[in-house]
C-alpha atoms as a PDB file:
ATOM      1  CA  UNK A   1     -22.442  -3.118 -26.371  1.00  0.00           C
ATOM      2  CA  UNK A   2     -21.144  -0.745 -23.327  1.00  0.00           C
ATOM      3  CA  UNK A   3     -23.004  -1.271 -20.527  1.00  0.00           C
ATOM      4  CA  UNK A   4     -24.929   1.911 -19.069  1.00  0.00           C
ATOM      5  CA  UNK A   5     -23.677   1.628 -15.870  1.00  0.00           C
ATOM      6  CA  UNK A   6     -19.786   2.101 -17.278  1.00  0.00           C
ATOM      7  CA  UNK A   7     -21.382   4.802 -19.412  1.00  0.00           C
ATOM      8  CA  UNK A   8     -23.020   6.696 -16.459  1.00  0.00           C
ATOM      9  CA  UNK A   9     -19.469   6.112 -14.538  1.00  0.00           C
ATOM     10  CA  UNK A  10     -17.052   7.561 -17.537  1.00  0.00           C
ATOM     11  CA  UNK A  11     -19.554  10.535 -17.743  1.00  0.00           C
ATOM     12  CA  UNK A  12     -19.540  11.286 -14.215  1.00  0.00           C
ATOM     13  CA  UNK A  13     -15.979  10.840 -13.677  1.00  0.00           C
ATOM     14  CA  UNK A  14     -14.807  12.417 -16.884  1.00  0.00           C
ATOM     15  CA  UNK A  15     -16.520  16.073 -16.406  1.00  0.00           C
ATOM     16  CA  UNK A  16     -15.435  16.318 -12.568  1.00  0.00           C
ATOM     17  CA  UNK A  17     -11.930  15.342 -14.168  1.00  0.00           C
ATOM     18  CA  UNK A  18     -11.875  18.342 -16.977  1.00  0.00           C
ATOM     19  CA  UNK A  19     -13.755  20.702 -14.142  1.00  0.00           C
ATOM     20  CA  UNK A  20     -10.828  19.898 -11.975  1.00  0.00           C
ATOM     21  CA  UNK A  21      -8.124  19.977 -13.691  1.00  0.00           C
ATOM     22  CA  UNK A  22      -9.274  23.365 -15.277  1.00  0.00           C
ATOM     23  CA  UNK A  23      -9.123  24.278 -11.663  1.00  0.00           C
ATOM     24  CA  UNK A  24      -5.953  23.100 -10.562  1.00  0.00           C
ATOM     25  CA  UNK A  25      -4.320  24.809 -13.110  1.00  0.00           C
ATOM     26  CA  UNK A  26      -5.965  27.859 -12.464  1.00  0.00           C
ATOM     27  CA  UNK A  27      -4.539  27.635  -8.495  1.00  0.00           C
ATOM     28  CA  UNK A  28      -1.113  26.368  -9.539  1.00  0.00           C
ATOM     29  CA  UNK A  29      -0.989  29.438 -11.593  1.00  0.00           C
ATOM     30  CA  UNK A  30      -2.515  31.783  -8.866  1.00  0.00           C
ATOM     31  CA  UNK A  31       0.758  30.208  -6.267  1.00  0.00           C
ATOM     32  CA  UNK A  32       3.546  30.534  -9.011  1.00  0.00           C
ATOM     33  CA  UNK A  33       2.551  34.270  -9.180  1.00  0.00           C
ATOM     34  CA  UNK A  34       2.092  35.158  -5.779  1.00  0.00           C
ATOM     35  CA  UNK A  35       4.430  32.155  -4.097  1.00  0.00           C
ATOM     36  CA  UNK A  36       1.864  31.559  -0.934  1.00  0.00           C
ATOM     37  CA  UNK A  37       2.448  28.599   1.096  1.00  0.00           C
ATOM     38  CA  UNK A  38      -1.424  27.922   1.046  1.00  0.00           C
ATOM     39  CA  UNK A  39      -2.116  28.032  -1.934  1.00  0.00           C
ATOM     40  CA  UNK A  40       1.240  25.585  -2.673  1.00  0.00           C
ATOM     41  CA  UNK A  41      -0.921  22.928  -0.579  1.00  0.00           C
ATOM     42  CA  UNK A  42      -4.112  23.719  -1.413  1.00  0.00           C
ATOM     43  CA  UNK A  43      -3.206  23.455  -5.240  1.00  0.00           C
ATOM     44  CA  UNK A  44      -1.074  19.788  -4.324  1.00  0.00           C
ATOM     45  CA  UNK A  45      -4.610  18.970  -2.691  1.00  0.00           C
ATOM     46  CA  UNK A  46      -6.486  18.958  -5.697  1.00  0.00           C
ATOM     47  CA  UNK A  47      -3.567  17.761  -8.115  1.00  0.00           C
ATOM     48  CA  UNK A  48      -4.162  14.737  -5.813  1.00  0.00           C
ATOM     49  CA  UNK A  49      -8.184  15.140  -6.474  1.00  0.00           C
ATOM     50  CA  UNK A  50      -7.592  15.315  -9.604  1.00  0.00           C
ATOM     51  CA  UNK A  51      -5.269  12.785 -10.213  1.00  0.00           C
ATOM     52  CA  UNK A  52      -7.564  10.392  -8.258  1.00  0.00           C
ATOM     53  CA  UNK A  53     -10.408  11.042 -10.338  1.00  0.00           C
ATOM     54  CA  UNK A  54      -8.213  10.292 -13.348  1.00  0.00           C
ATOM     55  CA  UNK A  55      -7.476   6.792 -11.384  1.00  0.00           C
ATOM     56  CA  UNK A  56     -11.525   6.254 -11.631  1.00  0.00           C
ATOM     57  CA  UNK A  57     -11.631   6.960 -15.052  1.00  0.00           C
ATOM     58  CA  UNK A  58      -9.654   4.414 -15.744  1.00  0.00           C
ATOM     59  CA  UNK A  59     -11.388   2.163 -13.341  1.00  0.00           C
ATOM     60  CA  UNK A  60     -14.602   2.667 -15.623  1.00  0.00           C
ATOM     61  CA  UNK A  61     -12.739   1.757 -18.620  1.00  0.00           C
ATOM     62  CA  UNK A  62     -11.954  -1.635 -16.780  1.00  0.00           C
ATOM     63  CA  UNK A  63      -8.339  -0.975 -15.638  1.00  0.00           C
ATOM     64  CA  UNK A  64      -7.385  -1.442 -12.574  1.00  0.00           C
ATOM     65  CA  UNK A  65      -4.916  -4.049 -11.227  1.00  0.00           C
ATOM     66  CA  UNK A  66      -4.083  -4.523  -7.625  1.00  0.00           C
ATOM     67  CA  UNK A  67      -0.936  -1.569  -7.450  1.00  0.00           C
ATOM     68  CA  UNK A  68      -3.457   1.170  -9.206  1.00  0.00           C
ATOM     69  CA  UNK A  69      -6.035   0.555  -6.269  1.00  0.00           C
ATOM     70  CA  UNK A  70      -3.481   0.620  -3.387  1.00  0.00           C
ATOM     71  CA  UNK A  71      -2.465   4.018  -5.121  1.00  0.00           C
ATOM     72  CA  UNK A  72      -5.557   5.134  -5.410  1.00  0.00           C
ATOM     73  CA  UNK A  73      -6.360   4.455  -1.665  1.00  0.00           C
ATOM     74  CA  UNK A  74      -3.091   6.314  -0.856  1.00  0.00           C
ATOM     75  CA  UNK A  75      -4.399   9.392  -3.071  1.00  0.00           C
ATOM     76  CA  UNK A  76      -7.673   9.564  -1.314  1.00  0.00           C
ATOM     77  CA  UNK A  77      -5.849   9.703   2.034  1.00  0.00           C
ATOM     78  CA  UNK A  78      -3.395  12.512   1.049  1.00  0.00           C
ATOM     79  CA  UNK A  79      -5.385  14.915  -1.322  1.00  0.00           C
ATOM     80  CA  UNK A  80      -7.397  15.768   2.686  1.00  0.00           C
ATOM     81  CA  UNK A  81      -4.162  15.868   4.158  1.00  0.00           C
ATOM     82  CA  UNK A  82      -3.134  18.597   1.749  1.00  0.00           C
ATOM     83  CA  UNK A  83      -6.056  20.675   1.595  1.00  0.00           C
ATOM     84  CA  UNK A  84      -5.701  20.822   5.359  1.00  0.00           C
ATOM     85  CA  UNK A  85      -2.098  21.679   5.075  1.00  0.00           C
ATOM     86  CA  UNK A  86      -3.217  24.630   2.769  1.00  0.00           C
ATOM     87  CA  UNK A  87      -5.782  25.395   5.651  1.00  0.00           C
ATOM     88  CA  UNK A  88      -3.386  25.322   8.314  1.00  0.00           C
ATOM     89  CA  UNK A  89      -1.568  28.437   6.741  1.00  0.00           C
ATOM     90  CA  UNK A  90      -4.309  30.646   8.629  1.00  0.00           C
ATOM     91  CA  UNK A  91      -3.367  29.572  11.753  1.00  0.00           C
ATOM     92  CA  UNK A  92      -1.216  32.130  13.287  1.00  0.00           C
ATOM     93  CA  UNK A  93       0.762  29.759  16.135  1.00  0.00           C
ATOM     94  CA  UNK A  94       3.992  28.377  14.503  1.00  0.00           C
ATOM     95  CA  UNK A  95       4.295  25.292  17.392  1.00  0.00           C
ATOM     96  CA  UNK A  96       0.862  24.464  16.332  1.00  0.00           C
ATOM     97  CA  UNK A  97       1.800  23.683  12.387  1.00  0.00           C
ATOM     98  CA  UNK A  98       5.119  22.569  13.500  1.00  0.00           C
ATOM     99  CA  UNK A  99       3.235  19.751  15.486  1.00  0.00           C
ATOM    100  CA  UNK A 100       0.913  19.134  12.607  1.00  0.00           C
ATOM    101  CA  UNK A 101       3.404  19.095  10.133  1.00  0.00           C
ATOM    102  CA  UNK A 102       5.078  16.154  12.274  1.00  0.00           C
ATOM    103  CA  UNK A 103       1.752  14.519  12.500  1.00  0.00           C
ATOM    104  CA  UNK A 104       1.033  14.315   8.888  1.00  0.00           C
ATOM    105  CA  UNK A 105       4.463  12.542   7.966  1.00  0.00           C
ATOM    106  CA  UNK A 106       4.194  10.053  10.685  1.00  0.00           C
ATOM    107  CA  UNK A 107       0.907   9.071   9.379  1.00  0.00           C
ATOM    108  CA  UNK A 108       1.089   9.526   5.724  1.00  0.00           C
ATOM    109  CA  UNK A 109       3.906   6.770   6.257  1.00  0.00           C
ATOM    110  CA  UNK A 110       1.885   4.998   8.124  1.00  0.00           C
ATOM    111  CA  UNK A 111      -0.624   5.001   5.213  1.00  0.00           C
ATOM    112  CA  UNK A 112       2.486   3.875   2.903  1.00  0.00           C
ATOM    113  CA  UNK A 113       2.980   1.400   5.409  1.00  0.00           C
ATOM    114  CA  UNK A 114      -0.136  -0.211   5.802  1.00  0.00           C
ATOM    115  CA  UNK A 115      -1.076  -0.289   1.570  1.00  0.00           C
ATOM    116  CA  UNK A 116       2.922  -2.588   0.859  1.00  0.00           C
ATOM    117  CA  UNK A 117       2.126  -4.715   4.350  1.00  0.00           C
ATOM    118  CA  UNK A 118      -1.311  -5.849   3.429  1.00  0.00           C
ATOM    119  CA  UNK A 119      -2.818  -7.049   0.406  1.00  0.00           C
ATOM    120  CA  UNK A 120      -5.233  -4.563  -1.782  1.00  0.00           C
ATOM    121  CA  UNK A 121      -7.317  -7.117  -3.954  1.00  0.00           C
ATOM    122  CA  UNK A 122      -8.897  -5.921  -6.569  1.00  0.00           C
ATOM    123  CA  UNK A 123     -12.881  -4.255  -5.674  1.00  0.00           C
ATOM    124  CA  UNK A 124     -13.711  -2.496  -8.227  1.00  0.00           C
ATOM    125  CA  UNK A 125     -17.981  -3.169  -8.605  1.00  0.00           C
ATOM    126  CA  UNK A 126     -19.989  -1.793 -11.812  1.00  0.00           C
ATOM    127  CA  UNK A 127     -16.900   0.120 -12.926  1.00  0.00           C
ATOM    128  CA  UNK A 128     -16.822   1.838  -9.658  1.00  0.00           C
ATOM    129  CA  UNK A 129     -14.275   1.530  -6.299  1.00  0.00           C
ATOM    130  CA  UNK A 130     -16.758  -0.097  -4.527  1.00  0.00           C
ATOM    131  CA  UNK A 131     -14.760  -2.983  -2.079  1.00  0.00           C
ATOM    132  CA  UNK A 132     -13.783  -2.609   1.311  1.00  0.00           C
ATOM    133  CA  UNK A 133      -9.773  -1.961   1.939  1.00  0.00           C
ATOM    134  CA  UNK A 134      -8.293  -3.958   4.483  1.00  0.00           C
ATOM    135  CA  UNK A 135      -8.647  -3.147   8.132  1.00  0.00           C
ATOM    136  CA  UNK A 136      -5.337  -1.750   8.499  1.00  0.00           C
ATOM    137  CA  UNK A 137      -5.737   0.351   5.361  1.00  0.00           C
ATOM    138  CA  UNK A 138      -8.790   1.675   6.778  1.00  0.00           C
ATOM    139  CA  UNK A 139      -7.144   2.662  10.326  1.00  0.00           C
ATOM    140  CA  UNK A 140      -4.124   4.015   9.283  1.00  0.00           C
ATOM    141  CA  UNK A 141      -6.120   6.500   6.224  1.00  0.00           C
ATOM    142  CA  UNK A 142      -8.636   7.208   9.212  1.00  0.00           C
ATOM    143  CA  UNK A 143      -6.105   8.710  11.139  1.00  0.00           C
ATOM    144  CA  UNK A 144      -4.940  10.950   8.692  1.00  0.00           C
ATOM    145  CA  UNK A 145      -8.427  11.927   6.779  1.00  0.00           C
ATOM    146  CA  UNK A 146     -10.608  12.298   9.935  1.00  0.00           C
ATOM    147  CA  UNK A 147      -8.393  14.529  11.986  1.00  0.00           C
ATOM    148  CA  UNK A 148      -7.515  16.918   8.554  1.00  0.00           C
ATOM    149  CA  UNK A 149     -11.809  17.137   7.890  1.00  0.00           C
ATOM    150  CA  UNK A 150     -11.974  18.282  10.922  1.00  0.00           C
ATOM    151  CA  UNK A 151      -8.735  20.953  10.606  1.00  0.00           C
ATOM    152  CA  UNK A 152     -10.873  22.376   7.321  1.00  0.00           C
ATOM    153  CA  UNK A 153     -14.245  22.881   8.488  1.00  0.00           C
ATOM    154  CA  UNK A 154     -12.735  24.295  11.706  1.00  0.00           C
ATOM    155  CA  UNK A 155     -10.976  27.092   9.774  1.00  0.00           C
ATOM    156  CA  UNK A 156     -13.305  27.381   7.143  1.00  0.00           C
ATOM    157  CA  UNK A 157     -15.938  28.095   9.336  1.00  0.00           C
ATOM    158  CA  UNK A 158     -13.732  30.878  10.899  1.00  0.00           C
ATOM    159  CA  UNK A 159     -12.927  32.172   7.768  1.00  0.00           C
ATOM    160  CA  UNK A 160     -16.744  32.457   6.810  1.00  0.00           C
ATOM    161  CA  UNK A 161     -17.415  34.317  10.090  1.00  0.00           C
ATOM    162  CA  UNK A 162     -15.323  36.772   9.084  1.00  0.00           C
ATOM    163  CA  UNK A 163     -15.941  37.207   5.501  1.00  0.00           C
ATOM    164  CA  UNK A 164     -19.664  36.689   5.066  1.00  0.00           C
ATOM    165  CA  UNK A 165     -19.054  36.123   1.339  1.00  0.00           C
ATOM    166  CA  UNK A 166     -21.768  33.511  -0.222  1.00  0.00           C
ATOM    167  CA  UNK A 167     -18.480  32.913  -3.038  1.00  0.00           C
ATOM    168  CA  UNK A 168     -16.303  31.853  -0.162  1.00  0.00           C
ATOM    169  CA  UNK A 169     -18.666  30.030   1.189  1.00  0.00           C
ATOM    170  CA  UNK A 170     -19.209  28.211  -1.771  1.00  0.00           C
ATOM    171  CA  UNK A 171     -15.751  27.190  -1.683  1.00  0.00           C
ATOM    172  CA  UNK A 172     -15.548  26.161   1.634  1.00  0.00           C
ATOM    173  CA  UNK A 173     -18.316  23.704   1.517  1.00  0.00           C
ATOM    174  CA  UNK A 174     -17.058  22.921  -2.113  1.00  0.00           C
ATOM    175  CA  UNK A 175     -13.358  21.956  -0.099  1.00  0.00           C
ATOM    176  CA  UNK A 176     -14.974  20.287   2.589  1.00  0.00           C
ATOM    177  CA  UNK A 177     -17.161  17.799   0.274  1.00  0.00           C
ATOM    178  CA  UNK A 178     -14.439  17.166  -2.080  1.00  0.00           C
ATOM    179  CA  UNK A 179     -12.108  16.239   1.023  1.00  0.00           C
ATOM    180  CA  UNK A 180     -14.804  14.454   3.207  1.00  0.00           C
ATOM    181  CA  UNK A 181     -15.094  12.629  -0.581  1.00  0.00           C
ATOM    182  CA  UNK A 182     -11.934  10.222   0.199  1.00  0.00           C
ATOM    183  CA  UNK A 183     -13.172   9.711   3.733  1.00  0.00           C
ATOM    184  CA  UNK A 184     -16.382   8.694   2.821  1.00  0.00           C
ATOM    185  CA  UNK A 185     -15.057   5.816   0.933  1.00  0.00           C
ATOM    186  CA  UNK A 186     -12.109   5.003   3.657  1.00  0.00           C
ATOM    187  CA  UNK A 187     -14.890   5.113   6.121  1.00  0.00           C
ATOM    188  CA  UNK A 188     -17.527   2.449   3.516  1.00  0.00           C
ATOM    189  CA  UNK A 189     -19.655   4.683   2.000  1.00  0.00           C
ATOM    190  CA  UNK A 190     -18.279   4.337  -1.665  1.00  0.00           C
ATOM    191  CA  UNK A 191     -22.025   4.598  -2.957  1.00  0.00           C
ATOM    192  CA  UNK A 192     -21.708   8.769  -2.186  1.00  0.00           C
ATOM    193  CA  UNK A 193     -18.145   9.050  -3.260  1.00  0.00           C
ATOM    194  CA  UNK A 194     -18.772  10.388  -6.991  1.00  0.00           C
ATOM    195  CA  UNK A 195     -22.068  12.260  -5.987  1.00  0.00           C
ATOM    196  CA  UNK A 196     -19.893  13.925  -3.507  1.00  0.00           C
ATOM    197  CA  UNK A 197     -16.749  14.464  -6.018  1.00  0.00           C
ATOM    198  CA  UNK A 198     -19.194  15.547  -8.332  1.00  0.00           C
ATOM    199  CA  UNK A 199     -20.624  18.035  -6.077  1.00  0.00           C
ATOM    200  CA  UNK A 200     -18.014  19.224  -4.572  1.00  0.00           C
ATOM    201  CA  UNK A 201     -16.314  20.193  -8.029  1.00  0.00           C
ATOM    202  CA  UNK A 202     -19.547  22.241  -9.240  1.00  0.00           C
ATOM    203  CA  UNK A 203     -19.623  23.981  -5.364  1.00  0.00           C
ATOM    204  CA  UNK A 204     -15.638  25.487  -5.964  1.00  0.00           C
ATOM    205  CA  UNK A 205     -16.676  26.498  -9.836  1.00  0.00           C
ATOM    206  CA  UNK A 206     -19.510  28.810  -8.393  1.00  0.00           C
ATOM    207  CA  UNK A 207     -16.898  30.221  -5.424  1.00  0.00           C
ATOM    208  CA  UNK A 208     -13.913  30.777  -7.356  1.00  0.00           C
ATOM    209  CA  UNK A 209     -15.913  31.825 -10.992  1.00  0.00           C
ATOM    210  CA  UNK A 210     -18.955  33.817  -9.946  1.00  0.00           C
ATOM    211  CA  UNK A 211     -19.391  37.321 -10.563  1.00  0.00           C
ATOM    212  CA  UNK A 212     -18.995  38.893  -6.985  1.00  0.00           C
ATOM    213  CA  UNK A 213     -21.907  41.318  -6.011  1.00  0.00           C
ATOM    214  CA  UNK A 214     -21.074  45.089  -6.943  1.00  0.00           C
END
């Protein structure tokens, strides 16, 4: 008999996984149209979401050796990283993105670094990713998630200001949740994680498929 617990995990993580991948390839297809470097990262951001959910899934079905969590770790770093990247686009001083540009492959080697130099044992807990990485994992993904959360509600705020749309909105909190997702878990909250994923998925449905008012 399946246990409920792997039951309640495969149903959470397998409709944020269709409701994301829907999505993705509805912003892949909005960049290859219009070619904006945005939306390029933005849609790389949740390829990475997407794929990482995809990791969990099979983490509920009771597969996951040692290199499928250090990627998965890796994934959660990055997918922030990108989102920011595609956030970064709105910001109007070139020396600015240069520099952050610079920043984000230092560190996302760093990241690289720290998952081949250190061993990832295996944590999975109730069918979930619910161990603690090692201290240098959780460093090195700090300094790339914490400082990229804080590029996207920085803009995304801005943008709101400007826009006053509730769909936009809706999309900016839905970005910000899905991102602060992977730093919740770098960061030891792994309990919130899929709540969070979960959330965050249903928040960027609303923005990006509501009717807008007339």
């Amino acid at each position: 008999m399946i246990p409920i617990l792997q039951i309640e995990s495969l149903a959470i993580t397998g409709i944020v996984f269709i409701l994301s991948l829907v999505l993705t390839l509805v912003m892949t297809s909005s960049y290859l149209k219009g070619r904006k470097t945005g939306v390029l990262f933005w849609s790389l951001g949740m390829w990475s979401f997407t794929f990482g959910v995809l990791l969990e899934i099979l983490f509920a079905l009771g597969i996951s050796p040692e290199p499928l969590i250090a990627l998965y770790l890796f994934v959660v770093a990055i997918l922030v990283e990108f989102l920011a990247l595609g956030s970064m686009q709105l910001v109007q001083s070139k020396k600015i993105k240069q520099l952050y540009y610079s920043f984000c492959i230092i560190t996302t080697a760093f990241v690289g670094y720290s998952l081949v130099a250190t061993k990832v044992t295996n944590f999975i807990v109730n069918y979930i990713a619910y161990g603690n990485p090692p201290l240098l994992v959780i460093y090195s993904s700090s300094i790339v998630t914490f400082p990229a959360a804080a590029i996207l509600i920085t803009v995304a705020l801005k943008s709101y200001l400007k826009t006053k749309s509730y769909r936009m909105l809706s999309i900016i909190i839905g970005v910000v949740i899905v991102s602060i997702a992977g730093t919740l878990y770098i960061v030891q909250f792994p309990s919130l994680l899929y709540a969070a994923e979960f959330i965050g998925i249903l928040l960027l449905w609303v923005g990006f498929y509501s009717r807008p008012k007339k």
